[in-house]
PDB file of N, CA and C in Angstrom:
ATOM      1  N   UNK A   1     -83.828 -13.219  -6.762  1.00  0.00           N
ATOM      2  CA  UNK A   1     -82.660 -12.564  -7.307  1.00  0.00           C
ATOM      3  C   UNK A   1     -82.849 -11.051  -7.143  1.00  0.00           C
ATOM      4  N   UNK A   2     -82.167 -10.354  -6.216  1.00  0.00           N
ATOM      5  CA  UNK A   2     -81.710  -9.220  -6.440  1.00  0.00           C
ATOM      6  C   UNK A   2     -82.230  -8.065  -7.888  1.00  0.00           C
ATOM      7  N   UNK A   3     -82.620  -7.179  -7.502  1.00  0.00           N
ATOM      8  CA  UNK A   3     -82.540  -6.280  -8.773  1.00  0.00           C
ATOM      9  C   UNK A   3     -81.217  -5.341  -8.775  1.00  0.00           C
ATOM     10  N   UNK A   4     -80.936  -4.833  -9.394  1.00  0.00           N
ATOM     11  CA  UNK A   4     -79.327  -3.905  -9.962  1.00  0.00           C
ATOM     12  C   UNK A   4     -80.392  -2.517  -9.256  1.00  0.00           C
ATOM     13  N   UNK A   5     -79.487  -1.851  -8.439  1.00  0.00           N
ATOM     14  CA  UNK A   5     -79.394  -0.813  -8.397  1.00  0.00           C
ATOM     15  C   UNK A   5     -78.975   0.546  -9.135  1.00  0.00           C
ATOM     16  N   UNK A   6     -79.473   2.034  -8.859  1.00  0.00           N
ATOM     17  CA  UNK A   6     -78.638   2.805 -10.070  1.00  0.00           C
ATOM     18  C   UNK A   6     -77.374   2.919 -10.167  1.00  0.00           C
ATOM     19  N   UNK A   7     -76.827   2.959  -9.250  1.00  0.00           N
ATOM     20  CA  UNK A   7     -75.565   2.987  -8.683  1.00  0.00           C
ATOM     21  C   UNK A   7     -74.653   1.602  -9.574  1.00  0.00           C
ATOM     22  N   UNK A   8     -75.266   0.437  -9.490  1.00  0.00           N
ATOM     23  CA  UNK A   8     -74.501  -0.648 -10.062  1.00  0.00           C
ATOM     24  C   UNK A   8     -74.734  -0.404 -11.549  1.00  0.00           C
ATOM     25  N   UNK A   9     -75.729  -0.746 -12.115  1.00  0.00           N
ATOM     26  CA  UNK A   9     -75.503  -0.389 -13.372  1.00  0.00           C
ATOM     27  C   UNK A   9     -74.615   1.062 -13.900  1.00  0.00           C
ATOM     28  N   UNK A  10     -74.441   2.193 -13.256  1.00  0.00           N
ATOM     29  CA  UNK A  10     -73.604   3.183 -13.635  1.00  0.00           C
ATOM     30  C   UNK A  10     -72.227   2.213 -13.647  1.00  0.00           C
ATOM     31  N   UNK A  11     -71.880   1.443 -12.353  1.00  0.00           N
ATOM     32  CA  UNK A  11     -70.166   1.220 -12.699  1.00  0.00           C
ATOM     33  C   UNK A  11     -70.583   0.104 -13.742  1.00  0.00           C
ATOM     34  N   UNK A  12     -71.750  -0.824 -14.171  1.00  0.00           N
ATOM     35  CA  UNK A  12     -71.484  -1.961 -14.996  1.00  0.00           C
ATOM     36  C   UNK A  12     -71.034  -0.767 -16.240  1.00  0.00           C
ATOM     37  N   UNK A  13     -71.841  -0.230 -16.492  1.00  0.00           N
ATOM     38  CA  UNK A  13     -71.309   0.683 -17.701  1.00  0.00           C
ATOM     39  C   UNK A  13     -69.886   1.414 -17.791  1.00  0.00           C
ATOM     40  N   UNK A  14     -69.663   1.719 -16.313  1.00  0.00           N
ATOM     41  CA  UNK A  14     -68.372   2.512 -16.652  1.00  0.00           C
ATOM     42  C   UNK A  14     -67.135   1.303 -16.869  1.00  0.00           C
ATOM     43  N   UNK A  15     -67.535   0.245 -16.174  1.00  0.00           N
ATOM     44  CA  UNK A  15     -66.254  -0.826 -16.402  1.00  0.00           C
ATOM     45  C   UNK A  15     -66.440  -1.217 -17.956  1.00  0.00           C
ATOM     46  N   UNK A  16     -67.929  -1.300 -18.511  1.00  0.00           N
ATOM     47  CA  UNK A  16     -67.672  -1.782 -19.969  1.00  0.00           C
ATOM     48  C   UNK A  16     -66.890  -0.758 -20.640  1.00  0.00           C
ATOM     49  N   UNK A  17     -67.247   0.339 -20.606  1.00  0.00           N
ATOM     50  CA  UNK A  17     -66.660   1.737 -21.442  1.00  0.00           C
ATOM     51  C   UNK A  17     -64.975   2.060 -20.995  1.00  0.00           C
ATOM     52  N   UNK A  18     -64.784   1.342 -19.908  1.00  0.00           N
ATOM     53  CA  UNK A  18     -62.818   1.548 -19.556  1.00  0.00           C
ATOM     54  C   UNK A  18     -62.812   0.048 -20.188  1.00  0.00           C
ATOM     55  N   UNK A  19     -63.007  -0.977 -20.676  1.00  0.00           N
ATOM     56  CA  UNK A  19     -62.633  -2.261 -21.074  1.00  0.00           C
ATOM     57  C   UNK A  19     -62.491  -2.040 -22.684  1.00  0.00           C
ATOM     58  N   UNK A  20     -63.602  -1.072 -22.914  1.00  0.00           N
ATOM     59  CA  UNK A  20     -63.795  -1.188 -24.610  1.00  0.00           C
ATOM     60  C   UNK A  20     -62.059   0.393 -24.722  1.00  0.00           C
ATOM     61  N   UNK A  21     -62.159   0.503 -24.247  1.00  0.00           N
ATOM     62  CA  UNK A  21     -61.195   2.005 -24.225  1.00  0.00           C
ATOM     63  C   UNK A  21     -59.957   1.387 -24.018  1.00  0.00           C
ATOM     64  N   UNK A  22     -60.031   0.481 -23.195  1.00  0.00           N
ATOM     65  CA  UNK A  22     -58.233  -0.342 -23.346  1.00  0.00           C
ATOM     66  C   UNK A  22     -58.237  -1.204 -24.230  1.00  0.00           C
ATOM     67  N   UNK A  23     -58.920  -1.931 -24.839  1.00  0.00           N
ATOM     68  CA  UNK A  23     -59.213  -3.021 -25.911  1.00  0.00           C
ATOM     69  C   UNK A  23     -58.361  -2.034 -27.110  1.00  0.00           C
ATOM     70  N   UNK A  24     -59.540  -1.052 -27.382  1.00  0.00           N
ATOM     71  CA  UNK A  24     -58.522   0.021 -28.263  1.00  0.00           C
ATOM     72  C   UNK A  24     -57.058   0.062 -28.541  1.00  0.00           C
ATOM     73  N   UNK A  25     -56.698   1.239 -27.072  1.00  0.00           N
ATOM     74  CA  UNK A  25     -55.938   1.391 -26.587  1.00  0.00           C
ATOM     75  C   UNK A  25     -54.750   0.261 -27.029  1.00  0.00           C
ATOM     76  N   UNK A  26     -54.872  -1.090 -26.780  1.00  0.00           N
ATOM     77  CA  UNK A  26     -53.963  -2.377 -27.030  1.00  0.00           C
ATOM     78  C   UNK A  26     -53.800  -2.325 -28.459  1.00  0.00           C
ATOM     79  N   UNK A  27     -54.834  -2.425 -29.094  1.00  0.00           N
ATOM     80  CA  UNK A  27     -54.779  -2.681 -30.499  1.00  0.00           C
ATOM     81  C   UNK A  27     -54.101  -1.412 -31.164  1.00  0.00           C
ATOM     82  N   UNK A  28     -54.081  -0.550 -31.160  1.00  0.00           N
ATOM     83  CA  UNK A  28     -53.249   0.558 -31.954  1.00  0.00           C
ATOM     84  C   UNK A  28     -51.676   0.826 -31.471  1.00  0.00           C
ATOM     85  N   UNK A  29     -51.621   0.098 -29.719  1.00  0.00           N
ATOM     86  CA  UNK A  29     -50.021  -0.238 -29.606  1.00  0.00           C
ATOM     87  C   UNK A  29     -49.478  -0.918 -30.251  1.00  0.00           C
ATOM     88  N   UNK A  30     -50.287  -2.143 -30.451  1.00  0.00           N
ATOM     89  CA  UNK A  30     -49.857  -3.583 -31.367  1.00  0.00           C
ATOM     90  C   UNK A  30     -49.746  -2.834 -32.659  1.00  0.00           C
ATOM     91  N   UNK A  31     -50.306  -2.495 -33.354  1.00  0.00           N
ATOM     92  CA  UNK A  31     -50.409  -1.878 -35.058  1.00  0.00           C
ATOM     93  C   UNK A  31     -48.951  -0.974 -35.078  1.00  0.00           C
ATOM     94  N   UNK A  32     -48.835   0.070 -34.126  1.00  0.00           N
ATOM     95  CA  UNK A  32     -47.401   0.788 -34.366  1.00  0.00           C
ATOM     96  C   UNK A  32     -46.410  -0.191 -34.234  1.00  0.00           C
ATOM     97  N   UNK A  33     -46.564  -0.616 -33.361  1.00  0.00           N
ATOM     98  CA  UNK A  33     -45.589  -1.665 -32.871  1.00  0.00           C
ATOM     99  C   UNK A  33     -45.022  -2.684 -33.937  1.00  0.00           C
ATOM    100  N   UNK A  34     -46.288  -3.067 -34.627  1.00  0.00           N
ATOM    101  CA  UNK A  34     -46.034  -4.022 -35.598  1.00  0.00           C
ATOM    102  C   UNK A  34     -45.302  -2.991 -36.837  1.00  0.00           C
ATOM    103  N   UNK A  35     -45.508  -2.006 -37.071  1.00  0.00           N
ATOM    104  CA  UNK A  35     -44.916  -1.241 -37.762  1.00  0.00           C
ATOM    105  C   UNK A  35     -43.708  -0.937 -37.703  1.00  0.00           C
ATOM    106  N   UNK A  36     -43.715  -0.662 -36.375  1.00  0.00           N
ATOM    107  CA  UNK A  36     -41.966   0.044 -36.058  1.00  0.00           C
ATOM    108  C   UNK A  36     -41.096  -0.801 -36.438  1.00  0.00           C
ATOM    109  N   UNK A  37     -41.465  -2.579 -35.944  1.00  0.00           N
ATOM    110  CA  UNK A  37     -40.653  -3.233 -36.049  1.00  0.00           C
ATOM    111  C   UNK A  37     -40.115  -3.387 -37.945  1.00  0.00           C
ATOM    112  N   UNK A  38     -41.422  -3.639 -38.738  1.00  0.00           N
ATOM    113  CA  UNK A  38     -41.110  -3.623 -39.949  1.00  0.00           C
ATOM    114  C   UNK A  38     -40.169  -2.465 -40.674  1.00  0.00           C
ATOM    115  N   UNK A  39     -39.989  -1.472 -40.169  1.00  0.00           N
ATOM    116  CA  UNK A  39     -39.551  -0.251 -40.424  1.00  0.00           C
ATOM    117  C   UNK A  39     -38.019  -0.161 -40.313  1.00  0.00           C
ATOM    118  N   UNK A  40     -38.045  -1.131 -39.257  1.00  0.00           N
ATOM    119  CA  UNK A  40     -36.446  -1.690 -38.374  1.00  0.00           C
ATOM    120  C   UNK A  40     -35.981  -2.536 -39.100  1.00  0.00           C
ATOM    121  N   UNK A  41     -36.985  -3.642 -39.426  1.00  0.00           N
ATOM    122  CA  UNK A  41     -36.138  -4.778 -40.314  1.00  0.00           C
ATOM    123  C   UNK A  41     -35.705  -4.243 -41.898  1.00  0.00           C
ATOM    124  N   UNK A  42     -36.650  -3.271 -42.138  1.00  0.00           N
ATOM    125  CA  UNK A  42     -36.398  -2.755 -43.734  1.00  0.00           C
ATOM    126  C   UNK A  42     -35.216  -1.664 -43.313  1.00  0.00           C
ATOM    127  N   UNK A  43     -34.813  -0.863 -42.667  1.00  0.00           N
ATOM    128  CA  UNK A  43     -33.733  -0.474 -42.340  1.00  0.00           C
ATOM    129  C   UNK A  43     -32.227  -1.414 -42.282  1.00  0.00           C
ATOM    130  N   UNK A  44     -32.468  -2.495 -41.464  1.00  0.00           N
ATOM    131  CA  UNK A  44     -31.603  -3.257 -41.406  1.00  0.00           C
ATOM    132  C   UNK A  44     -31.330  -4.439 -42.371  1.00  0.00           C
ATOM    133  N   UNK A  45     -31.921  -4.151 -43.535  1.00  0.00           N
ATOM    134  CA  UNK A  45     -31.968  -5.136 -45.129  1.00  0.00           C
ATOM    135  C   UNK A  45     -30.983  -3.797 -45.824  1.00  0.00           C
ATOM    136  N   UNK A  46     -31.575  -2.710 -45.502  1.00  0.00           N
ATOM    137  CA  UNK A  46     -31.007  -1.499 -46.143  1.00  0.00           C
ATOM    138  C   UNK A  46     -29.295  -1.322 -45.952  1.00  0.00           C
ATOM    139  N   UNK A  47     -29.243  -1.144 -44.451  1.00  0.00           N
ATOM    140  CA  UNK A  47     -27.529  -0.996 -44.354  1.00  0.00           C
ATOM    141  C   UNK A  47     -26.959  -2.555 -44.508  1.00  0.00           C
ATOM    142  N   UNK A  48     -27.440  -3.800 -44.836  1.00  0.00           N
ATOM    143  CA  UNK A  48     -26.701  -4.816 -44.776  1.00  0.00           C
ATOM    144  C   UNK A  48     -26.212  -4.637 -46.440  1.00  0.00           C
ATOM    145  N   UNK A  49     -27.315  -4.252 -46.993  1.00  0.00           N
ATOM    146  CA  UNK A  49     -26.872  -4.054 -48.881  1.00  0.00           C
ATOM    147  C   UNK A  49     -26.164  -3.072 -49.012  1.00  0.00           C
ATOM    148  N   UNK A  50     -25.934  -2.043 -48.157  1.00  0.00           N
ATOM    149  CA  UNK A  50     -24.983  -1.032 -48.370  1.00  0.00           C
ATOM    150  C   UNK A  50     -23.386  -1.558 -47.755  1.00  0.00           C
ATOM    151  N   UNK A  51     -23.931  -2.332 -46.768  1.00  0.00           N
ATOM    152  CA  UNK A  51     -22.552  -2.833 -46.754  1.00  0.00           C
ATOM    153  C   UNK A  51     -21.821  -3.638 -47.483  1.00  0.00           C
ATOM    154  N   UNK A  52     -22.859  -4.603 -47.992  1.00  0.00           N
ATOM    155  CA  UNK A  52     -22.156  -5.510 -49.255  1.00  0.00           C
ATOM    156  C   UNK A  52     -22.075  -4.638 -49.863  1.00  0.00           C
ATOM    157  N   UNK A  53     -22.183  -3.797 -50.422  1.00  0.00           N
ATOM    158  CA  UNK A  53     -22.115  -2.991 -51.788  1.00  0.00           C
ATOM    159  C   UNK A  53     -19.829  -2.751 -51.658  1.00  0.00           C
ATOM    160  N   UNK A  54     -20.490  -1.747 -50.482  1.00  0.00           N
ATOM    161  CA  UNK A  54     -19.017  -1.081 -49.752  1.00  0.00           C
ATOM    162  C   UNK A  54     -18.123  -2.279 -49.635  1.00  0.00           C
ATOM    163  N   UNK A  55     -18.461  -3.670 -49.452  1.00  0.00           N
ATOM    164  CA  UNK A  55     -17.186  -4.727 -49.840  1.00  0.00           C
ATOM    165  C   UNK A  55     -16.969  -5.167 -50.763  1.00  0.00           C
ATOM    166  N   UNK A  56     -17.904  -5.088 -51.147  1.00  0.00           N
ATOM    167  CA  UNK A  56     -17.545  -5.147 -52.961  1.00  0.00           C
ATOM    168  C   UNK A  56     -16.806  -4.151 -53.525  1.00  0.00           C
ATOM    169  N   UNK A  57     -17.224  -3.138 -53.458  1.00  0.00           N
ATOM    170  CA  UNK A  57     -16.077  -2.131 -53.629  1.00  0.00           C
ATOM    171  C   UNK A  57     -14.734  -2.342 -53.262  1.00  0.00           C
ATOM    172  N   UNK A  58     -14.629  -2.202 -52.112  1.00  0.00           N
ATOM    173  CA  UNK A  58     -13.319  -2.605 -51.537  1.00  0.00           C
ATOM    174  C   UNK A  58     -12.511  -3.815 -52.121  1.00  0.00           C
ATOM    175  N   UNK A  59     -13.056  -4.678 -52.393  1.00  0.00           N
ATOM    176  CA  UNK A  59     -12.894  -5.815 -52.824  1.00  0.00           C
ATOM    177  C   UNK A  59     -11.870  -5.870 -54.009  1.00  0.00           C
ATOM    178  N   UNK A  60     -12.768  -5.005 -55.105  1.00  0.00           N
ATOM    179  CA  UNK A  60     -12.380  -4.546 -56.150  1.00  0.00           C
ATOM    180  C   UNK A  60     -11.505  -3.698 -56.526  1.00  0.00           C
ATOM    181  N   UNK A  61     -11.218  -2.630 -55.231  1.00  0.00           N
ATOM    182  CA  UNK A  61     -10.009  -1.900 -55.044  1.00  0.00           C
ATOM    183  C   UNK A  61      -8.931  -2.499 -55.503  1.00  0.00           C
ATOM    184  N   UNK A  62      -8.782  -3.759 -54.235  1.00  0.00           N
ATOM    185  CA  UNK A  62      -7.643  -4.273 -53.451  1.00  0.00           C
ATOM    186  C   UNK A  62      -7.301  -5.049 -54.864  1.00  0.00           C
ATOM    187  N   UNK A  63      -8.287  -5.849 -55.342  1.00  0.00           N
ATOM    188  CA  UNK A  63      -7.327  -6.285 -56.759  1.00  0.00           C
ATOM    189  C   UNK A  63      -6.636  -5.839 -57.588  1.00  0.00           C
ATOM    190  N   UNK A  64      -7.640  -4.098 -58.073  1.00  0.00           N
ATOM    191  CA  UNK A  64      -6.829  -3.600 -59.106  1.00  0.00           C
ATOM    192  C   UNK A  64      -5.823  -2.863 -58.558  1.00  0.00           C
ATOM    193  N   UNK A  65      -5.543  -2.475 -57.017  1.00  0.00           N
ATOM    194  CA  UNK A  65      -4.462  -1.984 -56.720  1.00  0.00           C
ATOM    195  C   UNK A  65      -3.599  -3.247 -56.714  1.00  0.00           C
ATOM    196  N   UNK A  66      -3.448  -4.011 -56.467  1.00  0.00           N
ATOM    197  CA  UNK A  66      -2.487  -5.378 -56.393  1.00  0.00           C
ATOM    198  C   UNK A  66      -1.746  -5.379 -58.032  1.00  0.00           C
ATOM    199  N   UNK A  67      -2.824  -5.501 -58.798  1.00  0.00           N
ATOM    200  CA  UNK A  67      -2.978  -4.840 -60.477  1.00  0.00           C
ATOM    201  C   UNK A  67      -2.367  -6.396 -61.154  1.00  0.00           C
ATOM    202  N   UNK A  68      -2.885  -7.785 -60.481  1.00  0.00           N
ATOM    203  CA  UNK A  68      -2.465  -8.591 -61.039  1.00  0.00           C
ATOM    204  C   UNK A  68      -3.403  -9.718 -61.599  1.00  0.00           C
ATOM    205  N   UNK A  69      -3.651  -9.901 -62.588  1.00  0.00           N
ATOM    206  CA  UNK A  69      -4.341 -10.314 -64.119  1.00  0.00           C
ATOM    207  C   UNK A  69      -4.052 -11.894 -64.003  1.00  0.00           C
ATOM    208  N   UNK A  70      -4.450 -12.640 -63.839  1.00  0.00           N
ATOM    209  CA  UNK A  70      -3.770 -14.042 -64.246  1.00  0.00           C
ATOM    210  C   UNK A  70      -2.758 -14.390 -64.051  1.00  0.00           C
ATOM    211  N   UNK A  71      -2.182 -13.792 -62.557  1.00  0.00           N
ATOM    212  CA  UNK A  71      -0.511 -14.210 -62.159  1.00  0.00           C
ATOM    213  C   UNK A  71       0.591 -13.005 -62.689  1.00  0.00           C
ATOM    214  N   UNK A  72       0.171 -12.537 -63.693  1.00  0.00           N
ATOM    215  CA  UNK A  72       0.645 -11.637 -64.146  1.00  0.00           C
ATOM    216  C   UNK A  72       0.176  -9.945 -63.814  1.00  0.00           C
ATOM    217  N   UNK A  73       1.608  -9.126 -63.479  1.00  0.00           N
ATOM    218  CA  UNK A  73       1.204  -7.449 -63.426  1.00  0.00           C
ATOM    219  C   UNK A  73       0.457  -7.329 -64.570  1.00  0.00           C
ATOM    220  N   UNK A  74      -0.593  -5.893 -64.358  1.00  0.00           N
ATOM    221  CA  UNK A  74      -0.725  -5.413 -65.615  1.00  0.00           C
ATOM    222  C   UNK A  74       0.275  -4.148 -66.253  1.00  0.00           C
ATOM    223  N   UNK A  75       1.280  -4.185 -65.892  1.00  0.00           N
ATOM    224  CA  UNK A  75       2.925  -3.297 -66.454  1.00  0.00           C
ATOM    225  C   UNK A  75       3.379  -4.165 -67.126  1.00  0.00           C
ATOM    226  N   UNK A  76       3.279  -5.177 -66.671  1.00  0.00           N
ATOM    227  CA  UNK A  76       4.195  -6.110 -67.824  1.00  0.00           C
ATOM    228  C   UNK A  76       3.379  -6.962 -69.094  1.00  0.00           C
ATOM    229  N   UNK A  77       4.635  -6.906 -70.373  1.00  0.00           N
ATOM    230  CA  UNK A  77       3.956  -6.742 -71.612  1.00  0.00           C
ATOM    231  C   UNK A  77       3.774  -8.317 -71.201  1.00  0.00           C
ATOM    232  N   UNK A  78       2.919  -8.938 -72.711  1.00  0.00           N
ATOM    233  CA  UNK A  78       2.339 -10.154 -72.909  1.00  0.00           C
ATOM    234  C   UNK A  78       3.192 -10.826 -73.474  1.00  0.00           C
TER     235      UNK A  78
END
């Protein structure tokens, strides 16, 4: 069997040290990544409750502008 030259062991090392450097590299894309997305979904929980809110509102408009109680206006007496 062959012995390793200096030359080979320099690239065995430099390929371990670019493998451990993208290993990294992956893992802290994944971590933002996993973040951003959570950041997105809590945003988008956020404007869905603001929108129910805003139809509810509306909602509540449209009745009391209609202004009718049990079939009945609320102008007219009981």
């Amino acid at each position: 069997m062959p012995e390793f030259t200096t030359n080979q062991w320099a690239i065995l090392a430099l390929v371990l040290v670019l493998g451990w450097l993208l290993g990294l590299l992956s893992a802290s894309r994944g971590d933002r990544l996993r973040r951003d997305n959570e950041r997105d979904r809590e945003a988008r929980r956020a404007e869905e409750a603001r929108l129910r809110a805003a139809d509810s509102r509306v909602a509540d408009a449209e009745f009391h502008r209609r202004g009718t109680v049990g079939g009945r206006r609320n102008d007219e007496p009981f």
